[in-house]
N, C-alpha and C. Protein backbone atom coordinates (compact mmCIF):
# COMPACT_ATOMS: atom_id res chain seq x y z
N UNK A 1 169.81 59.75 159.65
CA UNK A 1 169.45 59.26 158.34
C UNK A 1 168.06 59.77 157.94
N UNK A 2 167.44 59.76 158.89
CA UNK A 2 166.15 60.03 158.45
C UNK A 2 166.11 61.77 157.79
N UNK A 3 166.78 62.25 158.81
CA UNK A 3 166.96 64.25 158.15
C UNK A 3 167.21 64.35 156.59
N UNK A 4 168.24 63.21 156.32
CA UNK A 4 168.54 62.94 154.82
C UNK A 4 167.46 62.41 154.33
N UNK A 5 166.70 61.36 154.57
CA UNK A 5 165.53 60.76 152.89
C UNK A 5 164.39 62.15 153.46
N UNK A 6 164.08 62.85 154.65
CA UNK A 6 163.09 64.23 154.22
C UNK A 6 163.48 65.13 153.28
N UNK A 7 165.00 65.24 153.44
CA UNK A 7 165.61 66.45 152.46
C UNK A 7 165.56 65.98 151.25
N UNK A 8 165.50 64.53 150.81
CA UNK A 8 165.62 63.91 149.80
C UNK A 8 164.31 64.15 149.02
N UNK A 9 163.09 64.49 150.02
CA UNK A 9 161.51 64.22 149.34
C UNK A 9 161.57 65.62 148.68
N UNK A 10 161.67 66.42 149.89
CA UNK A 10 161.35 68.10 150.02
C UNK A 10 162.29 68.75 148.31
N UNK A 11 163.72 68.12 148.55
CA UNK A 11 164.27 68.83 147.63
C UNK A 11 164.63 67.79 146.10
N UNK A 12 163.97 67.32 146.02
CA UNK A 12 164.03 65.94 145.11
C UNK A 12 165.46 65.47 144.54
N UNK A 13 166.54 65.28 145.50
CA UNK A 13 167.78 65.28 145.38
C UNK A 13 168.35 64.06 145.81
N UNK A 14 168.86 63.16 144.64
CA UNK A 14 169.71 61.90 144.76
C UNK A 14 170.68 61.20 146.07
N UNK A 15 170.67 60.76 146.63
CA UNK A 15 171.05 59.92 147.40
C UNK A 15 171.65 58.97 147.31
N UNK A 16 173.17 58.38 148.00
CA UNK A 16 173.77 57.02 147.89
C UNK A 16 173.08 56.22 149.31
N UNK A 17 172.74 54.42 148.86
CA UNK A 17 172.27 54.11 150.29
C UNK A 17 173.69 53.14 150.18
N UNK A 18 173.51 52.62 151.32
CA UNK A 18 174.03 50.89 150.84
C UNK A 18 173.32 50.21 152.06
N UNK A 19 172.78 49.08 151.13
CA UNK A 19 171.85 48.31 151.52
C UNK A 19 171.82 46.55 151.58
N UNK A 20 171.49 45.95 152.81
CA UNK A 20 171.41 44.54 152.53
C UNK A 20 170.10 44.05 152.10
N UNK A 21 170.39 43.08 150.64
CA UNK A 21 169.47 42.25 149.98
C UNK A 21 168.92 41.09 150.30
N UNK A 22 167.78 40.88 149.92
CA UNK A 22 167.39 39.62 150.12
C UNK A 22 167.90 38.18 150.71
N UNK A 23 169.28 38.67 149.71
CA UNK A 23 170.14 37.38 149.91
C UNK A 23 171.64 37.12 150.14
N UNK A 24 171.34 38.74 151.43
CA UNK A 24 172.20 39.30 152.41
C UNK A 24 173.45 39.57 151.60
N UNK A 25 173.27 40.19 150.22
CA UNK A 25 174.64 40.88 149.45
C UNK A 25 174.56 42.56 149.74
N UNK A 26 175.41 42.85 149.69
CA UNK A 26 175.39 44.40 150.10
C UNK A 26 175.51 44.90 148.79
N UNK A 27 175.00 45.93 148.95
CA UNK A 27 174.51 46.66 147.28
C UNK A 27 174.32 48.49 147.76
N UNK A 28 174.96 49.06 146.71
CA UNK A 28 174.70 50.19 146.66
C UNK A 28 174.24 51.03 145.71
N UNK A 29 173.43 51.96 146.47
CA UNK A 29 171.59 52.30 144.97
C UNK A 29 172.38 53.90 145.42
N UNK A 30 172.05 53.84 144.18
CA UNK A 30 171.71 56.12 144.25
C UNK A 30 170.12 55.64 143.92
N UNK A 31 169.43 56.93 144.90
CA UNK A 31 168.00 56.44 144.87
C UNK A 31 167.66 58.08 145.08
N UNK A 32 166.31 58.24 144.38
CA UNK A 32 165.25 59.68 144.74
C UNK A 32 164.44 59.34 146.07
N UNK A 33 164.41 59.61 146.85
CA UNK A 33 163.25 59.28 147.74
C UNK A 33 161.92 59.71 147.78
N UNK A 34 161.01 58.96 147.56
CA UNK A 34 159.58 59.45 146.94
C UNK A 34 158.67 59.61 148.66
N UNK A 35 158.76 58.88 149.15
CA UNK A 35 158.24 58.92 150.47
C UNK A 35 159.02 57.65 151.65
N UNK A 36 158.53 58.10 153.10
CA UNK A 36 158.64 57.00 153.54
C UNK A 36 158.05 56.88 154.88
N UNK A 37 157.91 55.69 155.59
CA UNK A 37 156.90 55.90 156.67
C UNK A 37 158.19 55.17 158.21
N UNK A 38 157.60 54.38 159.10
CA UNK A 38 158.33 53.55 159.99
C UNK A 38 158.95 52.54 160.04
N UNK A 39 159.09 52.29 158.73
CA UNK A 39 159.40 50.49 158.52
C UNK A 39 160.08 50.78 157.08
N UNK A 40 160.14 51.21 156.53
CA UNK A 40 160.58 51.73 154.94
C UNK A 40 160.37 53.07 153.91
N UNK A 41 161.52 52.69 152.83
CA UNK A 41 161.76 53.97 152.36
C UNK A 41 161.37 53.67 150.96
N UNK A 42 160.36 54.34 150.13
CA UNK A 42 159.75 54.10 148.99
C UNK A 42 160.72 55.31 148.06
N UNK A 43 161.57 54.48 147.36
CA UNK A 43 162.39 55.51 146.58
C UNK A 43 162.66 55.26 144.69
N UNK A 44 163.20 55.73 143.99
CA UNK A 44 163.20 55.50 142.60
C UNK A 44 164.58 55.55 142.62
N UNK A 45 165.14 54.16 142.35
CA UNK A 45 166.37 53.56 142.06
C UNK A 45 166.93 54.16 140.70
N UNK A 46 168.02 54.94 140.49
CA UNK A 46 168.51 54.90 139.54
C UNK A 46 168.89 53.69 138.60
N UNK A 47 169.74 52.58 139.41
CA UNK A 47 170.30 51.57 138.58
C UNK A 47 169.22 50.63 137.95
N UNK A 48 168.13 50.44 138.64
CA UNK A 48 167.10 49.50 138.36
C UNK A 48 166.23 50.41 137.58
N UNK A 49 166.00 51.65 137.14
CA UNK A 49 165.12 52.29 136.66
C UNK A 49 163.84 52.03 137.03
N UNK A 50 163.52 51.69 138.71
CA UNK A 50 162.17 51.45 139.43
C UNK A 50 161.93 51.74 140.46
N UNK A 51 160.53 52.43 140.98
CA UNK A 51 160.44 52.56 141.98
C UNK A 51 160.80 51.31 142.78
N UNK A 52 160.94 51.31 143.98
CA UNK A 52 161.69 50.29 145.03
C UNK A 52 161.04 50.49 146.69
N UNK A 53 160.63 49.77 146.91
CA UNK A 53 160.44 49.70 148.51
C UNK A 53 162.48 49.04 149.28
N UNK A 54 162.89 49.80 150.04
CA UNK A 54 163.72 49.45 150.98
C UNK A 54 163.14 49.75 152.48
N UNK A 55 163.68 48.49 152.96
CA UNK A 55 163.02 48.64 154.06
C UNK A 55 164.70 49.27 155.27
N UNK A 56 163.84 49.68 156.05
CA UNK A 56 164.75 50.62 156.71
C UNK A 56 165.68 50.09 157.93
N UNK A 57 165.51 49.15 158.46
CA UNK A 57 166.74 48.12 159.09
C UNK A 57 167.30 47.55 158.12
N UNK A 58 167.28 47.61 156.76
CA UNK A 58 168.25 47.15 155.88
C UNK A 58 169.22 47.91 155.35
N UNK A 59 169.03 48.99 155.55
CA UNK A 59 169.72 50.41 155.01
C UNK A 59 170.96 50.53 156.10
N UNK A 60 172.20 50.43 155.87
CA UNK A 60 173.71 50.17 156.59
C UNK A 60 174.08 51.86 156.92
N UNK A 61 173.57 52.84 155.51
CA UNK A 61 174.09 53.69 155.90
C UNK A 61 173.71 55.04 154.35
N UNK A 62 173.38 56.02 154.30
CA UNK A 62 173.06 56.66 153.72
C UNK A 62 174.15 58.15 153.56
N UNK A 63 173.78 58.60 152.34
CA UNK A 63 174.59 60.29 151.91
C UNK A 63 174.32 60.84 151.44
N UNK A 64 174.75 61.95 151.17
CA UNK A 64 174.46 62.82 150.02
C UNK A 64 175.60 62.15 148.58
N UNK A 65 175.39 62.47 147.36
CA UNK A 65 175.83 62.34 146.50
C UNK A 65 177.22 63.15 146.39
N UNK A 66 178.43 63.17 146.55
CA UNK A 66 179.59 64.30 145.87
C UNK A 66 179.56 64.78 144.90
N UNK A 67 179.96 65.79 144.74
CA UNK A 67 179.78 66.45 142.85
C UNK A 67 181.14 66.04 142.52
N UNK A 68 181.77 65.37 141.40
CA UNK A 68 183.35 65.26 141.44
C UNK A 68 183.82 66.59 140.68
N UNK A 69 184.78 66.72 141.59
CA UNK A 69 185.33 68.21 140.86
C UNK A 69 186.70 67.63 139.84
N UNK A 70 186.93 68.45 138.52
CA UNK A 70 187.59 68.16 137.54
C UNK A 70 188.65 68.33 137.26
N UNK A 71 189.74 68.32 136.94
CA UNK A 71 190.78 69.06 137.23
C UNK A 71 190.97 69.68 135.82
């Protein structure tokens, strides 16, 4: 996971997380990743239009974005 939010800084390229909240609901962000250190990932949430601290034992599981192809 981590190879993904560096590639995320380096190449400023969108990301799906899914993540547990506050109030243990599972939620899933497409997020930019702006930085991050040992304990969390400081990223810019698409859906919330805000930067966001997630912290990183909360994060279930991370990706790259799919392009959908059209028919």
């Amino acid at each position: 996971m981590k190879r993904l939010f560096l590639s995320s800084i380096d190449n400023k390229e969108k990301i799906i997380i899914f993540y547990i909240d506050s109030k243990n609901n599972v939620t899933q962000r497409y997020v930019r990743v702006i930085s991050m250190n040992d304990d969390s990932v400081i990223a810019y949430c698409l859906w919330r239009k805000k930067i966001r601290t997630f912290k990183l034992e909360n994060i279930l599981s991370a990706g790259p974005i799919r392009k959908k192809v059209g028919a």
